[in-house]
C-alpha atoms as a PDB file:
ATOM      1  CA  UNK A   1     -13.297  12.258  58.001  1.00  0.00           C
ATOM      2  CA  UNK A   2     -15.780   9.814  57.214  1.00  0.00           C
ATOM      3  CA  UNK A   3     -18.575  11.207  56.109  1.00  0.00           C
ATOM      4  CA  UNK A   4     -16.076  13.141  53.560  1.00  0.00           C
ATOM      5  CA  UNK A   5     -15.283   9.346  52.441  1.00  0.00           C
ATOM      6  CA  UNK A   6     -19.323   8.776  52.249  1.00  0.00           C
ATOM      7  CA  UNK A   7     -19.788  11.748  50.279  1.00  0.00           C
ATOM      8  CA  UNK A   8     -16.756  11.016  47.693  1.00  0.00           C
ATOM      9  CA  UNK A   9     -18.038   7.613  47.573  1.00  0.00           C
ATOM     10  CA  UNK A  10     -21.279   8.685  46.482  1.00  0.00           C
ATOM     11  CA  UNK A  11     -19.859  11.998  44.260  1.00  0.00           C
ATOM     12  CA  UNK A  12     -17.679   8.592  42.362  1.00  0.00           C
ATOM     13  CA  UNK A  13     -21.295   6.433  41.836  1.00  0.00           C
ATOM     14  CA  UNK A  14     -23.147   9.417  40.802  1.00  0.00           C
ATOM     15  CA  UNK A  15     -20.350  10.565  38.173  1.00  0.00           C
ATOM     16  CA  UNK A  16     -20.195   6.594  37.182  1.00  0.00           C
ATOM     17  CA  UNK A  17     -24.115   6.487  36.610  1.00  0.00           C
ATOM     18  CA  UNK A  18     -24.359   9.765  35.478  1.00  0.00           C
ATOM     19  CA  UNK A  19     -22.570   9.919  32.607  1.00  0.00           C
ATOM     20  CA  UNK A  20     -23.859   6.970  30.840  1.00  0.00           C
ATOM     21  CA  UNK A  21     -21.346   4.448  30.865  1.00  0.00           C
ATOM     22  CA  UNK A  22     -21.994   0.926  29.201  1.00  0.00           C
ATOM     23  CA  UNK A  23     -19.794  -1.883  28.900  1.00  0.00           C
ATOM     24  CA  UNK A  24     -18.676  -2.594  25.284  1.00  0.00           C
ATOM     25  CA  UNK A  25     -20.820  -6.202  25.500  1.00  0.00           C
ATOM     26  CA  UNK A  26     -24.109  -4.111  25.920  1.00  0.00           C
ATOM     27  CA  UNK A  27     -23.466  -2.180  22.494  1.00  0.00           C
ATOM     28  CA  UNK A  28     -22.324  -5.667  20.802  1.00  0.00           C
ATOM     29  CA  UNK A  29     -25.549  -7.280  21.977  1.00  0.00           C
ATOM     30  CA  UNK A  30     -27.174  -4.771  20.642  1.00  0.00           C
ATOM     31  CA  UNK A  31     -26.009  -5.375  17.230  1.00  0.00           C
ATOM     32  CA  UNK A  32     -26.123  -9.020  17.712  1.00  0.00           C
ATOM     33  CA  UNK A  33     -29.740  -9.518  18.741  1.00  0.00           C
ATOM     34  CA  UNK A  34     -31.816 -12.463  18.294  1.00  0.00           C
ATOM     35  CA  UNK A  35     -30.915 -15.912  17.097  1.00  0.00           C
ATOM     36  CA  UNK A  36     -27.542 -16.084  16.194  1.00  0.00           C
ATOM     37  CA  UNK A  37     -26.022 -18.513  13.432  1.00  0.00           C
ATOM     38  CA  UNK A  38     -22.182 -19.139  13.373  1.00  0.00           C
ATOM     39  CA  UNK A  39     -20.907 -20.241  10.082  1.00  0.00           C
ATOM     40  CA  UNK A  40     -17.390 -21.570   9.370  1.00  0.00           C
ATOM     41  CA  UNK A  41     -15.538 -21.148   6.404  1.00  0.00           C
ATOM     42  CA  UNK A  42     -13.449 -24.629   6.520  1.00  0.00           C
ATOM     43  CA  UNK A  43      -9.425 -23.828   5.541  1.00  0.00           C
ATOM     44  CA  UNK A  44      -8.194 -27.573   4.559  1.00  0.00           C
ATOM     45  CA  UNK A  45      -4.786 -26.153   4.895  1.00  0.00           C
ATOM     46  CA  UNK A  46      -5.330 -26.120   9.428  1.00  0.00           C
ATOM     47  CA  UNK A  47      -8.266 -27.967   9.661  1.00  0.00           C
ATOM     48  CA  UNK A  48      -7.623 -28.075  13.510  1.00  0.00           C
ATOM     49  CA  UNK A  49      -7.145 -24.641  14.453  1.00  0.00           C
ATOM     50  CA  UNK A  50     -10.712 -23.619  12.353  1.00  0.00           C
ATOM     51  CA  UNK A  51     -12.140 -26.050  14.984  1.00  0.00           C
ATOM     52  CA  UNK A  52     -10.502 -23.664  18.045  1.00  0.00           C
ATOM     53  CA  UNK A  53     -12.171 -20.989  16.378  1.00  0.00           C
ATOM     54  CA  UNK A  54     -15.570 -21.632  16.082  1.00  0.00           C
ATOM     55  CA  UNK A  55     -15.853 -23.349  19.778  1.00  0.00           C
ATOM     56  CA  UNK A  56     -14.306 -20.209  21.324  1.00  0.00           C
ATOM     57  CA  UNK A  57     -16.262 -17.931  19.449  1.00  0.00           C
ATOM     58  CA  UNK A  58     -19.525 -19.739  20.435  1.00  0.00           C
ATOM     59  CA  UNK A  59     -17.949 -19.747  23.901  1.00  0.00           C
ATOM     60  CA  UNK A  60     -17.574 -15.738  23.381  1.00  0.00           C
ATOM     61  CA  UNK A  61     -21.702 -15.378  22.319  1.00  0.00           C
ATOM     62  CA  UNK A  62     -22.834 -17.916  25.217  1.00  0.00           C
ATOM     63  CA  UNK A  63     -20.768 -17.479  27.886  1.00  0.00           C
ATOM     64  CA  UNK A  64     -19.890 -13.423  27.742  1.00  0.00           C
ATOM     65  CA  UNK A  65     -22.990 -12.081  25.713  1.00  0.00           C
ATOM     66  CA  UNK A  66     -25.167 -14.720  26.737  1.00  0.00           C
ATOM     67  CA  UNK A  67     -26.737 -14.800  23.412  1.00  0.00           C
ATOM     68  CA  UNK A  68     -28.868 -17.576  21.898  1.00  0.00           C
ATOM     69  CA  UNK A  69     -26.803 -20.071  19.140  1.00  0.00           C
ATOM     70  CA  UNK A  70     -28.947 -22.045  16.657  1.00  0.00           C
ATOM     71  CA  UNK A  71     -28.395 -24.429  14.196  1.00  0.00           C
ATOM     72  CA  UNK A  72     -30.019 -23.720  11.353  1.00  0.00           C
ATOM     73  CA  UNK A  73     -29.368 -20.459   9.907  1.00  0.00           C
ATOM     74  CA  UNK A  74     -32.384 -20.167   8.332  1.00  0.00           C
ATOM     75  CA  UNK A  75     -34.050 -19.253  11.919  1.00  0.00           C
ATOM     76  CA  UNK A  76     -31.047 -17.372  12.570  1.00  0.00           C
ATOM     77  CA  UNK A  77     -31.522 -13.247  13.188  1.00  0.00           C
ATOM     78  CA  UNK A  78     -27.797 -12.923  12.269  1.00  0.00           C
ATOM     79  CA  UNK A  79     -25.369 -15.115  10.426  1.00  0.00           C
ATOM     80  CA  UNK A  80     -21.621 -14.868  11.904  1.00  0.00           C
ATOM     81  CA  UNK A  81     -19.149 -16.211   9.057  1.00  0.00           C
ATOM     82  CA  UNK A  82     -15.811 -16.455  10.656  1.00  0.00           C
ATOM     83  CA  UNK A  83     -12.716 -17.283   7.848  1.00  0.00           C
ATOM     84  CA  UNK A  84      -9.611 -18.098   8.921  1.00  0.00           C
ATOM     85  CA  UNK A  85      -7.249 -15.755   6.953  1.00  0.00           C
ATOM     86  CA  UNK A  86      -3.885 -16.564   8.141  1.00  0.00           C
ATOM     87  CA  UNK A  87      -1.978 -18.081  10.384  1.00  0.00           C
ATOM     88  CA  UNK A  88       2.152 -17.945  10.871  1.00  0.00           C
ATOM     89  CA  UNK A  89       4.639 -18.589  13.024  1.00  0.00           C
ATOM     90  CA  UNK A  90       7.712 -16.183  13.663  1.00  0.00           C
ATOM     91  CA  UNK A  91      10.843 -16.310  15.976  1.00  0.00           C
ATOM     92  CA  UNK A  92      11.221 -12.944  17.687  1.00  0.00           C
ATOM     93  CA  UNK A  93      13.623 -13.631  20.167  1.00  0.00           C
ATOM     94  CA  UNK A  94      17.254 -15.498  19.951  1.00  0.00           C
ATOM     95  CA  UNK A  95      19.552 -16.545  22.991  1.00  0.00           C
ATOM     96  CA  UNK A  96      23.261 -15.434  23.308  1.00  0.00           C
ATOM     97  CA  UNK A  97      24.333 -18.506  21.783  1.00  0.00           C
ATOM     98  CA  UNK A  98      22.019 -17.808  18.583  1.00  0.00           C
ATOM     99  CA  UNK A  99      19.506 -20.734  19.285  1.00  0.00           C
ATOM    100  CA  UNK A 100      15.878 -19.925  19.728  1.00  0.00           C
ATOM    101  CA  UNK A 101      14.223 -18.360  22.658  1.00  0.00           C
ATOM    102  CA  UNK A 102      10.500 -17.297  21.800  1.00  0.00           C
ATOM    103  CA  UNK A 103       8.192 -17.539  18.743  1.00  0.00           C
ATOM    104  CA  UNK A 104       5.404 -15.416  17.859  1.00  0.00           C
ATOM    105  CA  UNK A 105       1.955 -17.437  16.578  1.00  0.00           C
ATOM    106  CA  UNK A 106      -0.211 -14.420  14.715  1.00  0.00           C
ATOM    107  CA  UNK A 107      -4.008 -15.566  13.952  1.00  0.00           C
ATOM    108  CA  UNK A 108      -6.025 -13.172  11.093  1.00  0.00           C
ATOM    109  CA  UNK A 109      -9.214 -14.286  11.220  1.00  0.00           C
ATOM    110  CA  UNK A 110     -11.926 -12.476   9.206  1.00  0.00           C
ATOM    111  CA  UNK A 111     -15.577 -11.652  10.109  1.00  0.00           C
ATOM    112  CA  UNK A 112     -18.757 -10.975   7.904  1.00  0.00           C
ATOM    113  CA  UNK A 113     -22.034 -10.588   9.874  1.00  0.00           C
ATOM    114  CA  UNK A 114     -25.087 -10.741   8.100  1.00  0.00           C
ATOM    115  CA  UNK A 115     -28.192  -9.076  10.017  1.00  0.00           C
ATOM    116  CA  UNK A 116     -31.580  -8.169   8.486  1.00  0.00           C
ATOM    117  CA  UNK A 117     -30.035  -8.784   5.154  1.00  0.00           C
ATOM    118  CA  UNK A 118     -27.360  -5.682   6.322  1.00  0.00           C
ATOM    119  CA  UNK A 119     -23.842  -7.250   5.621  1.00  0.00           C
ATOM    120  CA  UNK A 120     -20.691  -5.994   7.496  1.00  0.00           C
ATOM    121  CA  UNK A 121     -17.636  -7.634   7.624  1.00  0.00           C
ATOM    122  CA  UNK A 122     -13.760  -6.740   9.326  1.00  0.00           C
ATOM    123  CA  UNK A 123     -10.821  -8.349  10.366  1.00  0.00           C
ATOM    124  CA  UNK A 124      -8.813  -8.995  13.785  1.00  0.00           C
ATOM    125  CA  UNK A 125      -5.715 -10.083  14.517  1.00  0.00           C
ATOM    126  CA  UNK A 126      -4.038 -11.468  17.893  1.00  0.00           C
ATOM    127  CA  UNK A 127      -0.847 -13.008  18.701  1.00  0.00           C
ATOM    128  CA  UNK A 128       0.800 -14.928  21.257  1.00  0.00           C
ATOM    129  CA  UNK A 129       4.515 -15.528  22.502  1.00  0.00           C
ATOM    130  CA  UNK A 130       6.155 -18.811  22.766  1.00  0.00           C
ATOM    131  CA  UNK A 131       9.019 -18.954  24.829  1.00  0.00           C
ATOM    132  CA  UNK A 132      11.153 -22.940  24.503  1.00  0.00           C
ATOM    133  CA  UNK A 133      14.141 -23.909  26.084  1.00  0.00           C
ATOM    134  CA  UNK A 134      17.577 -22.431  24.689  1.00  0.00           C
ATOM    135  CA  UNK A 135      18.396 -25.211  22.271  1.00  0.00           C
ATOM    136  CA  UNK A 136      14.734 -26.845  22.040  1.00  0.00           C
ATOM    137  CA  UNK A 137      12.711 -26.784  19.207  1.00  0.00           C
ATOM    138  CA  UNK A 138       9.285 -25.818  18.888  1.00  0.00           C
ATOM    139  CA  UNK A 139       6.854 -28.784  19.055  1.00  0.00           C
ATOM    140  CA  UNK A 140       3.294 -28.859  17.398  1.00  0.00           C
ATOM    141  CA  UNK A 141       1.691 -29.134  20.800  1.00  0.00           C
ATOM    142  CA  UNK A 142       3.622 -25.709  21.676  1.00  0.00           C
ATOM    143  CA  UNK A 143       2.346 -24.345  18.548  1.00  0.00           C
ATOM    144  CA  UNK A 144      -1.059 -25.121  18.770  1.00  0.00           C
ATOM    145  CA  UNK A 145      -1.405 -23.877  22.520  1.00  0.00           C
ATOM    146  CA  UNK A 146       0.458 -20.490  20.551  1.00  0.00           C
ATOM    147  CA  UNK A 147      -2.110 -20.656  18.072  1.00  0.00           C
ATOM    148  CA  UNK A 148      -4.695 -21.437  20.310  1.00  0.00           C
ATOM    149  CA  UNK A 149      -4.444 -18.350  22.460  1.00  0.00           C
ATOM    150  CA  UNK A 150      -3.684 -16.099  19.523  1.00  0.00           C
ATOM    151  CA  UNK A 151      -7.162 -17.258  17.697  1.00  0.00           C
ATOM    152  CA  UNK A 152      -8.400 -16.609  21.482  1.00  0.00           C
ATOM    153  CA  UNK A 153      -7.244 -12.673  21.143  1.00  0.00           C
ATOM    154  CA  UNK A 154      -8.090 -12.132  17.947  1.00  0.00           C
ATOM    155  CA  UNK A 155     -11.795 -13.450  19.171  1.00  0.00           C
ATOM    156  CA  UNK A 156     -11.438 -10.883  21.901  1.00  0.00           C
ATOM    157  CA  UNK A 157     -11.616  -8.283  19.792  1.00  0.00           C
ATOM    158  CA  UNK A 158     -14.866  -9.165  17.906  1.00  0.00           C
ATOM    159  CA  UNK A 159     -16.546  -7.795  20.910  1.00  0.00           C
ATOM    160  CA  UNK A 160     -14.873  -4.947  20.650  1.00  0.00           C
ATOM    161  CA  UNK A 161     -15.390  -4.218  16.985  1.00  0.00           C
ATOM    162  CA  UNK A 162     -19.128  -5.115  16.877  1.00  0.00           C
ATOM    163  CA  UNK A 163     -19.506  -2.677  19.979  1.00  0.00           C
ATOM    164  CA  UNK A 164     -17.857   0.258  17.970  1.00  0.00           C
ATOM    165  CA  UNK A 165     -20.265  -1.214  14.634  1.00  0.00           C
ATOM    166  CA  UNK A 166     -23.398  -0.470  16.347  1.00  0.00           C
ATOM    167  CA  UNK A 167     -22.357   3.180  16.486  1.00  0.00           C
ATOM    168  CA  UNK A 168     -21.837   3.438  12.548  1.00  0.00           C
ATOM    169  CA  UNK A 169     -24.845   4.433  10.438  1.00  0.00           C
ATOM    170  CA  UNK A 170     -26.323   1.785   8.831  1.00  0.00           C
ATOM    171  CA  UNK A 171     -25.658   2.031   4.794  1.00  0.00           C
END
């Protein structure tokens, strides 16, 4: 009985190593390699959530990547411009008596990634649920917190998307 555990155990590692398997953050630091330079196109219309952006996606490149963030893009191996697209706020959800349950804060944030003069860009989206007491309103601080972890999704899925970029052809 046990060594049929050992040799399952060891059957599972060699089918995990064996077939290759990366994590998506090894294929997205291989397209973001190098000196990376994150720009911000400013939206006067939410100045504060642009702010939420750019520290969690520097978070994201630092912190998960562990990629190197400078400040002058002309040192920079790859230029991240990260725009703000849209942001909106949208009750989904009523009580019985018709007042407001939850809201739904949706962040579109687009991305255009300049390396070795190559220039790709995409969009991602996230969302987040509010739920407020029957009868409340919605405050700001509840929909910045919405916003907040919306913007924090969306970011999420950068990863993801420059993972499945370094598997296109480059034009």
């Amino acid at each position: 009985m046990k060594s049929s555990r050992i040799l399952l155990f060891c059957l599972f590692i060699f089918i995990i190593t064996g077939c290759g398997y990366k994590p998506a953050t090894y294929y997205t630091k291989k397209e973001l390699s190098g000196n990376i330079f994150v720009n911000l196109n400013i939206n006067l219309e939410d100045p504060r959530n642009i702010v939420i952006i750019k520290d969690t996606m520097n978070e994201i490149l630092v912190h998960r990547l562990d990629l190197k963030i400078v400040d002058d893009p002309s040192i920079a191996d790859t230029i991240l411009t990260l725009t703000l697209d849209s942001v909106s706020m949208a009750l989904v959800q009523t009580d019985a008596d018709g007042y407001s349950n939850v809201y739904r804060a949706t962040v579109k944030i687009g991305v255009i990634y300049d390396k070795n003069g190559q220039k790709r860009s995409f969009t991602v989206n996230g969302h987040n649920d509010i739920n407020i007491d029957s009868g409340a309103i919605i405050t700001d601080t509840n929909r910045f917190q919405g916003i907040r972890a919306a913007a924090n999704k969306a970011l999420d899925e950068v990863v993801s998307k420059l993972a499945i970029n370094s598997f296109k052809e480059n034009d």
